[in-house]
PDB file of N, CA and C in Angstrom:
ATOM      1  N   UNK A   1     -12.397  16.474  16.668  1.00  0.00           N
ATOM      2  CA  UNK A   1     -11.272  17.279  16.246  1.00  0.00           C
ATOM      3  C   UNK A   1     -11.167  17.217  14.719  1.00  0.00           C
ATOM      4  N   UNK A   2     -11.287  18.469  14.222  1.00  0.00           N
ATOM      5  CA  UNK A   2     -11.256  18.156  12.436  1.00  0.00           C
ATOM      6  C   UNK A   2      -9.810  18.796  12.021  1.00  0.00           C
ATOM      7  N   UNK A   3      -9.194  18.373  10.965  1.00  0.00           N
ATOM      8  CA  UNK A   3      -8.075  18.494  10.385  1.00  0.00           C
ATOM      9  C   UNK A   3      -8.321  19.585   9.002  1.00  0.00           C
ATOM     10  N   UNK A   4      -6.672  19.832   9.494  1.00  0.00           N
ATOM     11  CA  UNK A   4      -7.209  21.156   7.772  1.00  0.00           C
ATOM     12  C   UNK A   4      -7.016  20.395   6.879  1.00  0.00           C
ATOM     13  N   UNK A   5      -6.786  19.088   6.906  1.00  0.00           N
ATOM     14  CA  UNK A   5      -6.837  18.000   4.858  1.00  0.00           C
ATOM     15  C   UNK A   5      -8.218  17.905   5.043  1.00  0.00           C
ATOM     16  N   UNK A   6      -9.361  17.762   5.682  1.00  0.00           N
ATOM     17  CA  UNK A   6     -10.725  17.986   5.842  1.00  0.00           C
ATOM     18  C   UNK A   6     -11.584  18.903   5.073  1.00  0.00           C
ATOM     19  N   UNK A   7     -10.881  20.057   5.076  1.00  0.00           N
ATOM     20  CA  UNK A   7     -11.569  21.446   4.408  1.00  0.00           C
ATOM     21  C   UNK A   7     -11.677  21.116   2.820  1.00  0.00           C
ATOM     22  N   UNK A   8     -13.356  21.492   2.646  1.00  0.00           N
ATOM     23  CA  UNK A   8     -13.512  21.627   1.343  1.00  0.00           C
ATOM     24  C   UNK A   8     -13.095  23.149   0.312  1.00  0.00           C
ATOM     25  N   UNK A   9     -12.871  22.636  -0.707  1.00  0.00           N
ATOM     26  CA  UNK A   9     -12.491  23.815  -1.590  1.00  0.00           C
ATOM     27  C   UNK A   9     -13.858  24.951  -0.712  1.00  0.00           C
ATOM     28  N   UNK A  10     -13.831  25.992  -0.821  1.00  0.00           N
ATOM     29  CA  UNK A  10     -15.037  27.024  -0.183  1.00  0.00           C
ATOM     30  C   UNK A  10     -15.025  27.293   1.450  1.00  0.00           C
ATOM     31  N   UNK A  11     -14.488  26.157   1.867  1.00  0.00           N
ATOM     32  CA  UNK A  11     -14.942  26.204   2.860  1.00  0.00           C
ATOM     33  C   UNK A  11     -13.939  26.900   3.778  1.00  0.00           C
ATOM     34  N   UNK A  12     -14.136  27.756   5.178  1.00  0.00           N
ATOM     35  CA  UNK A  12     -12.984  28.450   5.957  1.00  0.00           C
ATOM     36  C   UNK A  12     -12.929  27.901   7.186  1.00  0.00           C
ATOM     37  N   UNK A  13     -11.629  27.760   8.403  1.00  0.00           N
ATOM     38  CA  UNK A  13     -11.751  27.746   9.220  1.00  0.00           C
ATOM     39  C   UNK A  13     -10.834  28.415  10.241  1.00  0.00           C
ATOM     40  N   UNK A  14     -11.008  28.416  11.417  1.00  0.00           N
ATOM     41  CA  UNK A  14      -9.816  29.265  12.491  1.00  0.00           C
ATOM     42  C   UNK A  14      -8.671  28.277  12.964  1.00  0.00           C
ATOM     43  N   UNK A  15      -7.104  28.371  12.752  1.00  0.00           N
ATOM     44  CA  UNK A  15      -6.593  27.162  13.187  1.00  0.00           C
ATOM     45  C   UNK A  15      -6.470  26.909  15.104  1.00  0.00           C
ATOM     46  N   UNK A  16      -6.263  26.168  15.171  1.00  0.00           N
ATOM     47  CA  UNK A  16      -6.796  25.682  16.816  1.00  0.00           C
ATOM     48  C   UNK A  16      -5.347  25.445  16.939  1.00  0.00           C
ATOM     49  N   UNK A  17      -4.397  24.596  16.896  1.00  0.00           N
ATOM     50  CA  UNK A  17      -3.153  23.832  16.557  1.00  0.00           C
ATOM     51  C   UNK A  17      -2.552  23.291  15.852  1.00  0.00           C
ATOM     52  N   UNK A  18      -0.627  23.057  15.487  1.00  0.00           N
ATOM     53  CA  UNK A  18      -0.072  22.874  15.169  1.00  0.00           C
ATOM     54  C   UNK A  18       0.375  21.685  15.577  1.00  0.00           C
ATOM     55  N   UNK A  19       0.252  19.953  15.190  1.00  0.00           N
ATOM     56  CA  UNK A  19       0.700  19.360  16.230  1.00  0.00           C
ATOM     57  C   UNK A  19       2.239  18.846  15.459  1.00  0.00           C
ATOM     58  N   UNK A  20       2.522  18.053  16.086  1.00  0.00           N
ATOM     59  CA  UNK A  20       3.923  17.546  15.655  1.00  0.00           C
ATOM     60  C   UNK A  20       5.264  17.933  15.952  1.00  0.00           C
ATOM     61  N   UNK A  21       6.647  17.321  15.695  1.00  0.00           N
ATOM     62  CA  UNK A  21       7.544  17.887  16.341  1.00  0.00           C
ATOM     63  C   UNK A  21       9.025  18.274  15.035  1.00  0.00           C
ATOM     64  N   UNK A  22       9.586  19.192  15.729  1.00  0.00           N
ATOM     65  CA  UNK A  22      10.362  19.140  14.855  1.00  0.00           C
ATOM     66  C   UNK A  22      10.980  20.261  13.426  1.00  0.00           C
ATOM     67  N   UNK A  23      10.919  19.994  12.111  1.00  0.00           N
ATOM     68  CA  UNK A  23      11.060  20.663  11.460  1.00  0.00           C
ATOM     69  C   UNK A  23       9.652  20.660  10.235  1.00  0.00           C
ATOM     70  N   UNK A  24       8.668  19.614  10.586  1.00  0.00           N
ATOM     71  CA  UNK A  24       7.498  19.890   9.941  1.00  0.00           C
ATOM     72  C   UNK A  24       6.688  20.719  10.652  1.00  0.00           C
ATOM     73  N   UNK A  25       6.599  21.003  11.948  1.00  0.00           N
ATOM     74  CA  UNK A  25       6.237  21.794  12.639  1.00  0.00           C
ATOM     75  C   UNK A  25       6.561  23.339  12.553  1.00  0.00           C
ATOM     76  N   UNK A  26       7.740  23.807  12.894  1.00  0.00           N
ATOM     77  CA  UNK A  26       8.547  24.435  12.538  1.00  0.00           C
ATOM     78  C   UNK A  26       7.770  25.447  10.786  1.00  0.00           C
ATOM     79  N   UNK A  27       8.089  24.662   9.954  1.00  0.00           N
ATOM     80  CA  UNK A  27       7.918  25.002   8.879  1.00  0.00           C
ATOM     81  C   UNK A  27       6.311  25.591   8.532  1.00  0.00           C
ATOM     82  N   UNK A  28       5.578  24.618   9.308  1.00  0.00           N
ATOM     83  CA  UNK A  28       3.976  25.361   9.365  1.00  0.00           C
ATOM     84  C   UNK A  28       3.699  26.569   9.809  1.00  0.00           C
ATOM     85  N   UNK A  29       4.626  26.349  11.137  1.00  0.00           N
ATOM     86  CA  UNK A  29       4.309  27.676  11.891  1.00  0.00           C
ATOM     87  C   UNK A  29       4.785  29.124  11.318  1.00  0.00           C
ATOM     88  N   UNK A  30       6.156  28.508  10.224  1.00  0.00           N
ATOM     89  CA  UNK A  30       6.664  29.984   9.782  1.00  0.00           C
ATOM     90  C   UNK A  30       6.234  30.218   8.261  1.00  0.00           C
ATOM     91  N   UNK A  31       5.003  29.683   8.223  1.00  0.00           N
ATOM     92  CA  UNK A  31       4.554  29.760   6.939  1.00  0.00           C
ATOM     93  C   UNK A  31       2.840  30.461   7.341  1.00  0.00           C
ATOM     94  N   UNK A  32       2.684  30.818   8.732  1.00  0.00           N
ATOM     95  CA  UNK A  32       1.726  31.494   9.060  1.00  0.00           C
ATOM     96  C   UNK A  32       0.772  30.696   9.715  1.00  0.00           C
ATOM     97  N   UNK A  33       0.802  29.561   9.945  1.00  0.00           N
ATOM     98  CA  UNK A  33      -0.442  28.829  10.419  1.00  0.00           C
ATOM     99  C   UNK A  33      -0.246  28.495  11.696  1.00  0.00           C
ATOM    100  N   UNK A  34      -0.480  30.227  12.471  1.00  0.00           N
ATOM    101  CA  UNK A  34      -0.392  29.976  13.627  1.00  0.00           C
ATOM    102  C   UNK A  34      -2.083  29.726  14.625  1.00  0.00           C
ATOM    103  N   UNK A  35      -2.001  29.462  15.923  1.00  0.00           N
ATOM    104  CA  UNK A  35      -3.547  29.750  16.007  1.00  0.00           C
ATOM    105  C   UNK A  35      -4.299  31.098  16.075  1.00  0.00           C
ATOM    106  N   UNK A  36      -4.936  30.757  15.759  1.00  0.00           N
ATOM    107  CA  UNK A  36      -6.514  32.079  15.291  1.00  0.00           C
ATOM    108  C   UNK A  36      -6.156  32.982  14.051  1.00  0.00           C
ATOM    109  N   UNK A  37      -5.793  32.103  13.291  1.00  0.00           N
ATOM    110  CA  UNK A  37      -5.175  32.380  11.965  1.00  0.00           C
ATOM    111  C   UNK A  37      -6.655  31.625  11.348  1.00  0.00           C
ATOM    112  N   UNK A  38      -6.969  32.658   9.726  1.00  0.00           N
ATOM    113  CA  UNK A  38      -8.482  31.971   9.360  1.00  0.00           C
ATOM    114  C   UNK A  38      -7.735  31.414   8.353  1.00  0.00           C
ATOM    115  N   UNK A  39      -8.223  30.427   7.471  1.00  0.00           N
ATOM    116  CA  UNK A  39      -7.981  29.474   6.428  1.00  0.00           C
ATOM    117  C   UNK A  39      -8.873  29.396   5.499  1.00  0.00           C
ATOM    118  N   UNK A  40      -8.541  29.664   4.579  1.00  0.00           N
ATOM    119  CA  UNK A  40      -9.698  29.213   3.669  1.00  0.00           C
ATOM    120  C   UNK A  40      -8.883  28.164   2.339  1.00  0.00           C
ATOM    121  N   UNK A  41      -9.936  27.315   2.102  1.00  0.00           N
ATOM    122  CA  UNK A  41      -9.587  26.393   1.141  1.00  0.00           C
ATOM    123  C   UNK A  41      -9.935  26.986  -0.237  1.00  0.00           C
ATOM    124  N   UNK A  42      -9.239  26.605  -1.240  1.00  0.00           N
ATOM    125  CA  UNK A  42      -9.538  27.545  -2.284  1.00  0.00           C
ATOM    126  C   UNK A  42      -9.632  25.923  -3.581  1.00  0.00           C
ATOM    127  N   UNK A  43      -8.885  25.161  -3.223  1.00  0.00           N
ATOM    128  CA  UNK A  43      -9.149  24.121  -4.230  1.00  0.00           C
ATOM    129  C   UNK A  43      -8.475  22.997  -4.221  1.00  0.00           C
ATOM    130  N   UNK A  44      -8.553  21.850  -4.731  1.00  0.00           N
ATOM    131  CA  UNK A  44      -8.230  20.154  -4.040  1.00  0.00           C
ATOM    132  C   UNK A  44      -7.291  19.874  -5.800  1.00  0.00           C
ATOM    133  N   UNK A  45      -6.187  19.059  -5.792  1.00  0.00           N
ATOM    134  CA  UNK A  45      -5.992  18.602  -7.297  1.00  0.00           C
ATOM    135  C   UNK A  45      -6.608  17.827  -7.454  1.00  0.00           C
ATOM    136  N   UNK A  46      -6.485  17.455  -8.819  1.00  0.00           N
ATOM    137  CA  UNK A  46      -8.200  15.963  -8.968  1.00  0.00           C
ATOM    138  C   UNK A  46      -7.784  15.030  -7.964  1.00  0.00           C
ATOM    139  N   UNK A  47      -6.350  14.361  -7.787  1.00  0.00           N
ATOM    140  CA  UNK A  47      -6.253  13.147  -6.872  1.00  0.00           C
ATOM    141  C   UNK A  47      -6.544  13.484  -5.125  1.00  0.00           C
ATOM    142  N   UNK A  48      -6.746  14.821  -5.074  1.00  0.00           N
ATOM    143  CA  UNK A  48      -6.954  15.311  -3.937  1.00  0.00           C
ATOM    144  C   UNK A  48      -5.659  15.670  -3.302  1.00  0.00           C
ATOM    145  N   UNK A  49      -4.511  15.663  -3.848  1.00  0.00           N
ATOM    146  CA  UNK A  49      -3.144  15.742  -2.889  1.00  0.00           C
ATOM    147  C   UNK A  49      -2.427  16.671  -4.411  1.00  0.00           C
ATOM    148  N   UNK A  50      -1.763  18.408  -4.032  1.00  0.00           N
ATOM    149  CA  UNK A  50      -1.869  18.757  -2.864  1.00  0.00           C
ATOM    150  C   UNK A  50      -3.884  19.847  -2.534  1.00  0.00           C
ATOM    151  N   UNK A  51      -3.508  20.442  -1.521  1.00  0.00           N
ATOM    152  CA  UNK A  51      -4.534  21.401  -1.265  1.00  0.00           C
ATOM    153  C   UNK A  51      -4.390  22.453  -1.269  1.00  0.00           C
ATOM    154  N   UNK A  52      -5.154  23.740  -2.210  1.00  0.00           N
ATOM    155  CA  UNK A  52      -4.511  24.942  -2.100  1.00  0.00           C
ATOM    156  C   UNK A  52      -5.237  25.828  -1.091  1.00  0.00           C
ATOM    157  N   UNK A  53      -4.583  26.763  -0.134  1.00  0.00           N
ATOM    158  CA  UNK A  53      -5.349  27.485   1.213  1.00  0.00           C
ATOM    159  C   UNK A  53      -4.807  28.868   0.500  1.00  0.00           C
ATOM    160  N   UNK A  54      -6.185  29.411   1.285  1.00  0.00           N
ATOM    161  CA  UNK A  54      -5.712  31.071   1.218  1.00  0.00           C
ATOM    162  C   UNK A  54      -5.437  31.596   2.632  1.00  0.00           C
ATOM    163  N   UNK A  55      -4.581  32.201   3.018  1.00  0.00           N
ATOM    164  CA  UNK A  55      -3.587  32.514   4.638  1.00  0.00           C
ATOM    165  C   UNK A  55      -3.369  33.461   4.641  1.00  0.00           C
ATOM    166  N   UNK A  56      -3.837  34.452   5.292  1.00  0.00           N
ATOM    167  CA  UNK A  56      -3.130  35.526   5.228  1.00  0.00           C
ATOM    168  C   UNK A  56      -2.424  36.448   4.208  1.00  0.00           C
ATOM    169  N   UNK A  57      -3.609  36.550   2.958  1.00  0.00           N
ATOM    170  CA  UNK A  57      -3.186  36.721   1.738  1.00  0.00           C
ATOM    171  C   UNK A  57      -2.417  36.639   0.792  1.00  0.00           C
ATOM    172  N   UNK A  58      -2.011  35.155   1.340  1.00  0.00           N
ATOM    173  CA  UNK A  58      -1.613  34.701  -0.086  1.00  0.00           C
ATOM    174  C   UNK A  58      -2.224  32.995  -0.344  1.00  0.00           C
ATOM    175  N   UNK A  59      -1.758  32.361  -1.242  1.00  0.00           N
ATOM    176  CA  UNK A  59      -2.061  30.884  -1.864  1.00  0.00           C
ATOM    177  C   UNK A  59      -0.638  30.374  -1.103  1.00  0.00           C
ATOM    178  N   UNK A  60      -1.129  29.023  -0.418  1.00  0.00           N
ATOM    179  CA  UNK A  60      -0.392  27.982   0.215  1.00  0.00           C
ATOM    180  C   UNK A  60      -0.228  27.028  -0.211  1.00  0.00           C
ATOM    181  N   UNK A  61       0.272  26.531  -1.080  1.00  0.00           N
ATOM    182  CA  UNK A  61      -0.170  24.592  -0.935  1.00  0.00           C
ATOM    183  C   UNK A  61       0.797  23.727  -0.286  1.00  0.00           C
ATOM    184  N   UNK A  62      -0.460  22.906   0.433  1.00  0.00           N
ATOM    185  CA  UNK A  62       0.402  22.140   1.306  1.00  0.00           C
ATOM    186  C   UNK A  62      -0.472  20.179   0.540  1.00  0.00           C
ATOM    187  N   UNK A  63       0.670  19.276   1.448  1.00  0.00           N
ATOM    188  CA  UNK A  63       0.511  18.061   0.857  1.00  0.00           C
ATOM    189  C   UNK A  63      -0.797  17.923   2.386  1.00  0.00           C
ATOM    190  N   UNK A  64      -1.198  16.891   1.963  1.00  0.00           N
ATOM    191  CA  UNK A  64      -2.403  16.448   2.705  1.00  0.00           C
ATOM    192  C   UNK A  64      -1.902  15.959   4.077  1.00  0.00           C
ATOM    193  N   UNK A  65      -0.802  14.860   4.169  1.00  0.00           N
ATOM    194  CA  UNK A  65      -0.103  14.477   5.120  1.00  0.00           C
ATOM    195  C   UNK A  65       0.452  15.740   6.072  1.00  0.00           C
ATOM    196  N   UNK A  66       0.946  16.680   5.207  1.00  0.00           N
ATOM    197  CA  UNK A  66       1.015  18.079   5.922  1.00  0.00           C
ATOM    198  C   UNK A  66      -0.071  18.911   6.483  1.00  0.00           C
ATOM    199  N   UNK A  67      -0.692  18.855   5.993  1.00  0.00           N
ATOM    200  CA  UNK A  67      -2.655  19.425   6.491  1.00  0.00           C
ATOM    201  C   UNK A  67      -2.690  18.680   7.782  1.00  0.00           C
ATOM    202  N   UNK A  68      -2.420  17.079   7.745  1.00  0.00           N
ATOM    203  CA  UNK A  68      -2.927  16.725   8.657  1.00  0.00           C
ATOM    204  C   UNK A  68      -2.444  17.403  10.628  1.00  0.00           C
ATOM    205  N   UNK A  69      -1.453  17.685   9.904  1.00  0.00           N
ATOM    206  CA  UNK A  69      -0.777  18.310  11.632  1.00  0.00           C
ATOM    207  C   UNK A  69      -1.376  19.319  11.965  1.00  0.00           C
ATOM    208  N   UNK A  70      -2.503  19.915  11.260  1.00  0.00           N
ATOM    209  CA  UNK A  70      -3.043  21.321  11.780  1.00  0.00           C
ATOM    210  C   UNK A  70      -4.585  20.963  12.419  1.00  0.00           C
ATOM    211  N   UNK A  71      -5.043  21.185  13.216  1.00  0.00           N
ATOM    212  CA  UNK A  71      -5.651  21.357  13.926  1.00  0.00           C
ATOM    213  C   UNK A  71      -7.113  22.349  13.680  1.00  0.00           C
ATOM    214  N   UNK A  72      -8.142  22.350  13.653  1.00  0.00           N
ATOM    215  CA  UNK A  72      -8.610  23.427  13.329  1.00  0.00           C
ATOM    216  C   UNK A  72     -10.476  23.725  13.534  1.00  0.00           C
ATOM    217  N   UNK A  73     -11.247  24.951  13.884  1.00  0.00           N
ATOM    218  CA  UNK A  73     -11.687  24.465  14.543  1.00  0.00           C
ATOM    219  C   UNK A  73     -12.988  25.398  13.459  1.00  0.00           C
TER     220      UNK A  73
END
C-alpha cells in the first residue's frame, strides 16, 4: 500500500483512499482527493514537509502527516 507523502516531485498517481476519521478526513475529501482522482506531485520543500500536488487543476499543499491518510495506487 503506498501513501501520497511517497510521491516524488514528477511523479503521478490515482487515489485509492481516504483513511481516517473525522475532520482531517473531511477536509481531504472536500479539497478533491476523492478516489480515481489523478495526483501529480509537482515539488517537496528542502526539509521535505510541506508537498506540493497538482489536483484537479490547481496546486495543493498538504503537510506530509496529511499525505499520509491518502491512499493511492
Amino acid at each position: 500500500m503506498r501513501r501520497l507523502s511517497e510521491l516524488e516531485p514528477g511523479d503521478a498517481a490515482t487515489v485509492i483512499k481516504v483513511h481516517g476519521e473525522g475532520p482531517l478526513r473531511r477536509r481531504l475529501l472536500d479539497m478533491g482527493l476523492i478516489r480515481g482522482t489523478v495526483v501529480t506531485a509537482v515539488k517537496r520543500a528542502p526539509l521535505g514537509d510541506p508537498l506540493e500536488l497538482r489536483i484537479r487543476g490547481y496546486e495543493l499543499s498538504l503537510r506530509k502527516a496529511e499525505a499520509e491518510a491518502v491512499e493511492i495506487g
